[in-house]
C-alpha atoms as a PDB file:
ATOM      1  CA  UNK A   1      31.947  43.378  35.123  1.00  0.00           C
ATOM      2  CA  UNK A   2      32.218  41.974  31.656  1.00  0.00           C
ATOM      3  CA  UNK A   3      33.332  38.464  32.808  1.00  0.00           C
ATOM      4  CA  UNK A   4      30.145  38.426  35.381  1.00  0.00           C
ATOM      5  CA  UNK A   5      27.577  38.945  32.151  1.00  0.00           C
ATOM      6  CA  UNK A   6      29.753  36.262  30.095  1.00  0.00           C
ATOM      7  CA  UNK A   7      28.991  33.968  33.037  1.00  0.00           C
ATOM      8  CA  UNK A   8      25.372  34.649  33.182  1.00  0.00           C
ATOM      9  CA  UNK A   9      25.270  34.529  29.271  1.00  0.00           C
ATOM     10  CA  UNK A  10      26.749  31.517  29.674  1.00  0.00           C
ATOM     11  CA  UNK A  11      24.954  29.578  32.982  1.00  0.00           C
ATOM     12  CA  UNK A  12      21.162  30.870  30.560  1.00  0.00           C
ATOM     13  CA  UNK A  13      22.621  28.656  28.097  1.00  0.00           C
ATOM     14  CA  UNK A  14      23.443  25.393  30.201  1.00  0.00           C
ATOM     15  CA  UNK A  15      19.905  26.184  31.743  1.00  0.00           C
ATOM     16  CA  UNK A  16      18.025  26.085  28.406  1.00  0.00           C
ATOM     17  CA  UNK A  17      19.627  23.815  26.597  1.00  0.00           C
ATOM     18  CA  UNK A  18      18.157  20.453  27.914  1.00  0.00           C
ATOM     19  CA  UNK A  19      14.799  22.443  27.537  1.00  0.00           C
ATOM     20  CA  UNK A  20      15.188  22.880  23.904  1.00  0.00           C
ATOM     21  CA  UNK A  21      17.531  19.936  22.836  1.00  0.00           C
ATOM     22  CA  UNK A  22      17.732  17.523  26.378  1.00  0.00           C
ATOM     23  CA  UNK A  23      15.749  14.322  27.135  1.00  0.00           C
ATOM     24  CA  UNK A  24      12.298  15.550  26.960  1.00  0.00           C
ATOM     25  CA  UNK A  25      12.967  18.552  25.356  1.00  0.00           C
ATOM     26  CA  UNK A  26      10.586  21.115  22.907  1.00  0.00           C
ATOM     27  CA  UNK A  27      11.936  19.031  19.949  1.00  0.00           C
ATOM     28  CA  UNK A  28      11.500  15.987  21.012  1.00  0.00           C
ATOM     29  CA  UNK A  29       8.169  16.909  22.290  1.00  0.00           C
ATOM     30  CA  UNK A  30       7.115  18.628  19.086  1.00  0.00           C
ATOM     31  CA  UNK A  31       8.571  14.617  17.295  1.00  0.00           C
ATOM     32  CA  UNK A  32       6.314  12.608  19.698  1.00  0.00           C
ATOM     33  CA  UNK A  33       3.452  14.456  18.954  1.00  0.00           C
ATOM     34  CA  UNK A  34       4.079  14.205  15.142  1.00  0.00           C
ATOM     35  CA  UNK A  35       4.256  10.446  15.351  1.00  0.00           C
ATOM     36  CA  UNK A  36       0.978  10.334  18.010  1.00  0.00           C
ATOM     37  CA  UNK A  37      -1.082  11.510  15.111  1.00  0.00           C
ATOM     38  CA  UNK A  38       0.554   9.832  12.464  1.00  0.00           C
ATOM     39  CA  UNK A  39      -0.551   6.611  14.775  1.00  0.00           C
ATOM     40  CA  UNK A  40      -3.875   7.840  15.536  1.00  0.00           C
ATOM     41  CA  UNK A  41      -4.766   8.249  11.780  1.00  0.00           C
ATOM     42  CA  UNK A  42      -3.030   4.472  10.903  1.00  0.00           C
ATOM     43  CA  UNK A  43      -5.562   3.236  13.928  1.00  0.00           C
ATOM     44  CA  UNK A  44      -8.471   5.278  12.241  1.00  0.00           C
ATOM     45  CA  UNK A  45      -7.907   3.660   8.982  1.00  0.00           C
ATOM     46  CA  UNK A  46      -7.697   0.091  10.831  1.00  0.00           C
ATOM     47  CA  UNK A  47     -10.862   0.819  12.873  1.00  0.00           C
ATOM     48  CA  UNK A  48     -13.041   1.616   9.503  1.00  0.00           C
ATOM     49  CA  UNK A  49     -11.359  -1.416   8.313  1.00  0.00           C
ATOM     50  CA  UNK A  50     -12.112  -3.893  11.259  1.00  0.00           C
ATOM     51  CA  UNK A  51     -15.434  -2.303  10.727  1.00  0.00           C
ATOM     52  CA  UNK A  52     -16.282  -3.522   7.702  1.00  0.00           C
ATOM     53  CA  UNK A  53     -14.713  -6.887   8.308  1.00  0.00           C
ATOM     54  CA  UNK A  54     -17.138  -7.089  11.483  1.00  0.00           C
ATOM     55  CA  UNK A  55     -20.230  -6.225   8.989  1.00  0.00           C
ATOM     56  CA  UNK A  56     -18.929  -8.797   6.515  1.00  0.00           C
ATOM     57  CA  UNK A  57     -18.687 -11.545   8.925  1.00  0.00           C
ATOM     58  CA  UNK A  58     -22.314 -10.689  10.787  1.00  0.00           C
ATOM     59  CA  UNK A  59     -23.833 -10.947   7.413  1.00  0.00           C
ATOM     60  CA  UNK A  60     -22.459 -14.061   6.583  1.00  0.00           C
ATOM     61  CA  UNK A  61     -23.707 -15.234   9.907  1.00  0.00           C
ATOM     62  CA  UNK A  62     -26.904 -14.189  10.099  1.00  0.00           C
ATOM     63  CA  UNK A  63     -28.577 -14.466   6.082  1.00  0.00           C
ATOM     64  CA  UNK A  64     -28.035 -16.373   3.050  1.00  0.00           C
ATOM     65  CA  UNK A  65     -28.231 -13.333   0.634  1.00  0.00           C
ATOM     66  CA  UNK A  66     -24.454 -12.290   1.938  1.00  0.00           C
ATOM     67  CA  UNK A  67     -23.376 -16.260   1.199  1.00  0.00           C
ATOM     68  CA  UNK A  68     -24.934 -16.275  -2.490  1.00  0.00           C
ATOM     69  CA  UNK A  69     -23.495 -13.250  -3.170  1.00  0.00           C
ATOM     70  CA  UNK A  70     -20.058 -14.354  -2.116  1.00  0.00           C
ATOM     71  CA  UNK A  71     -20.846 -17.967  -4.277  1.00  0.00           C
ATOM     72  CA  UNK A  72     -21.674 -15.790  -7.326  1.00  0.00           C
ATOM     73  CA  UNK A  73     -18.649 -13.129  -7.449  1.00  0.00           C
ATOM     74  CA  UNK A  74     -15.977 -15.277  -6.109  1.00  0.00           C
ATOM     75  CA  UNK A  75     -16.886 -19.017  -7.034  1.00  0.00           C
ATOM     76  CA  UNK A  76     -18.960 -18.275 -10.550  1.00  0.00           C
ATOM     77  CA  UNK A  77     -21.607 -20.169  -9.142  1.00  0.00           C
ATOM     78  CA  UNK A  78     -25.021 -19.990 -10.400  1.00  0.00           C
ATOM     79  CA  UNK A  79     -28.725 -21.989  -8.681  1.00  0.00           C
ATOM     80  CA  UNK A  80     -29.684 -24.337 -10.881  1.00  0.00           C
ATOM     81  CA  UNK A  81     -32.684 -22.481 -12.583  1.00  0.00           C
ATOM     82  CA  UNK A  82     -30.624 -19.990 -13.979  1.00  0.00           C
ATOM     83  CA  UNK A  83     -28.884 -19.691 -17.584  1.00  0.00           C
ATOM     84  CA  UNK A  84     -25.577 -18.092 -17.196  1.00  0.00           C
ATOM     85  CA  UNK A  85     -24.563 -15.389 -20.468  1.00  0.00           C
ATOM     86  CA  UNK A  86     -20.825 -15.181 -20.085  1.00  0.00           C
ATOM     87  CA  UNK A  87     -19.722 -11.615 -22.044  1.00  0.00           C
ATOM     88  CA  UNK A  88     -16.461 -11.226 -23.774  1.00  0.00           C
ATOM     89  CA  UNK A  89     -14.141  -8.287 -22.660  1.00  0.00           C
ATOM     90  CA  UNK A  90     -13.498  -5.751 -24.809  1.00  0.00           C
ATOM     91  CA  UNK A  91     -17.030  -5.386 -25.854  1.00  0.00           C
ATOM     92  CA  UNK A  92     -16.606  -6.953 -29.396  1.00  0.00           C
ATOM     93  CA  UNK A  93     -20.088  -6.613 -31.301  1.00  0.00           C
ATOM     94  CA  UNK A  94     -21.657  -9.841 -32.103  1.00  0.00           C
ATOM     95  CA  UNK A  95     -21.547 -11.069 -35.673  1.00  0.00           C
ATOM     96  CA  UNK A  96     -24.562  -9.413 -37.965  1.00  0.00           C
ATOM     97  CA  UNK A  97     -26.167 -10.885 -39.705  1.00  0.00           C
ATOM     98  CA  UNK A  98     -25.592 -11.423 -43.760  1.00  0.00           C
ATOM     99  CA  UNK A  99     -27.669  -8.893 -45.555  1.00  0.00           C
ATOM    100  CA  UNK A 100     -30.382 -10.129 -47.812  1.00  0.00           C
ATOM    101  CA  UNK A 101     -29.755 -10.435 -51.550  1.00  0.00           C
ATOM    102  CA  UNK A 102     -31.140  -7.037 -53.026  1.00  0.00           C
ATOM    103  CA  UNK A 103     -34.262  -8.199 -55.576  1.00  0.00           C
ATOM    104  CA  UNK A 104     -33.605  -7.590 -59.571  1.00  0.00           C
ATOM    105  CA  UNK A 105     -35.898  -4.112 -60.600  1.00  0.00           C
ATOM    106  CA  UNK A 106     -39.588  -5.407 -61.804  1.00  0.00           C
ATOM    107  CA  UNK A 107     -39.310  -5.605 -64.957  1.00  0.00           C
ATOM    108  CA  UNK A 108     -36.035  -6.711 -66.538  1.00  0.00           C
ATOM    109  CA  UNK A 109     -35.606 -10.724 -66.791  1.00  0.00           C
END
């Protein structure tokens, strides 16, 4: 009778193990659905992304407040009725003035 259990024992074990470690299995299952969302977020982030691009390019399209924008940041260009103050980093203070000579007490030549 022992020998019959040790061969059921054994016959639950081939039957379970290509459920829990076979082709398909609970932990390969459980690995695919760990890299599904791991994908879904990456095409999340690219979605916002393309997003923005898409605004970016129909503004550029469409008005020339998007184009002078772009000329000023990444060009340094300025219309021609402008003056252009260029700041130093760092914010050094600009040179003050010399004081004025303190007048001699009335009085005393």
């Amino acid at each position: 009778m022992r020998w019959l259990a040790l061969l059921f024992a054994a016959l639950i074990l081939a039957l379970q193990y290509p459920m829990w470690l076979g082709k398909g299995g609970w932990l390969q299952v459980r690995e695919t659905d760990r890299q599904l969302a791991a994908q879904r977020e990456a095409n999340a982030k690219l979605k916002a992304r393309n997003e923005a691009l898409d605004a970016d390019v129909r503004d550029l399209k469409t008005g020339s407040e998007a184009i002078e924008e772009r000329a000023r940041s990444e060009l340094g260009m300025i219309r021609s009725d402008e003056v252009f103050f260029q700041l130093q980093p760092g914010g050094a203070a600009p040179p003050s003035l010399p004081a004025p000579a303190a007048a001699p007490p009335a009085g005393k030549p």
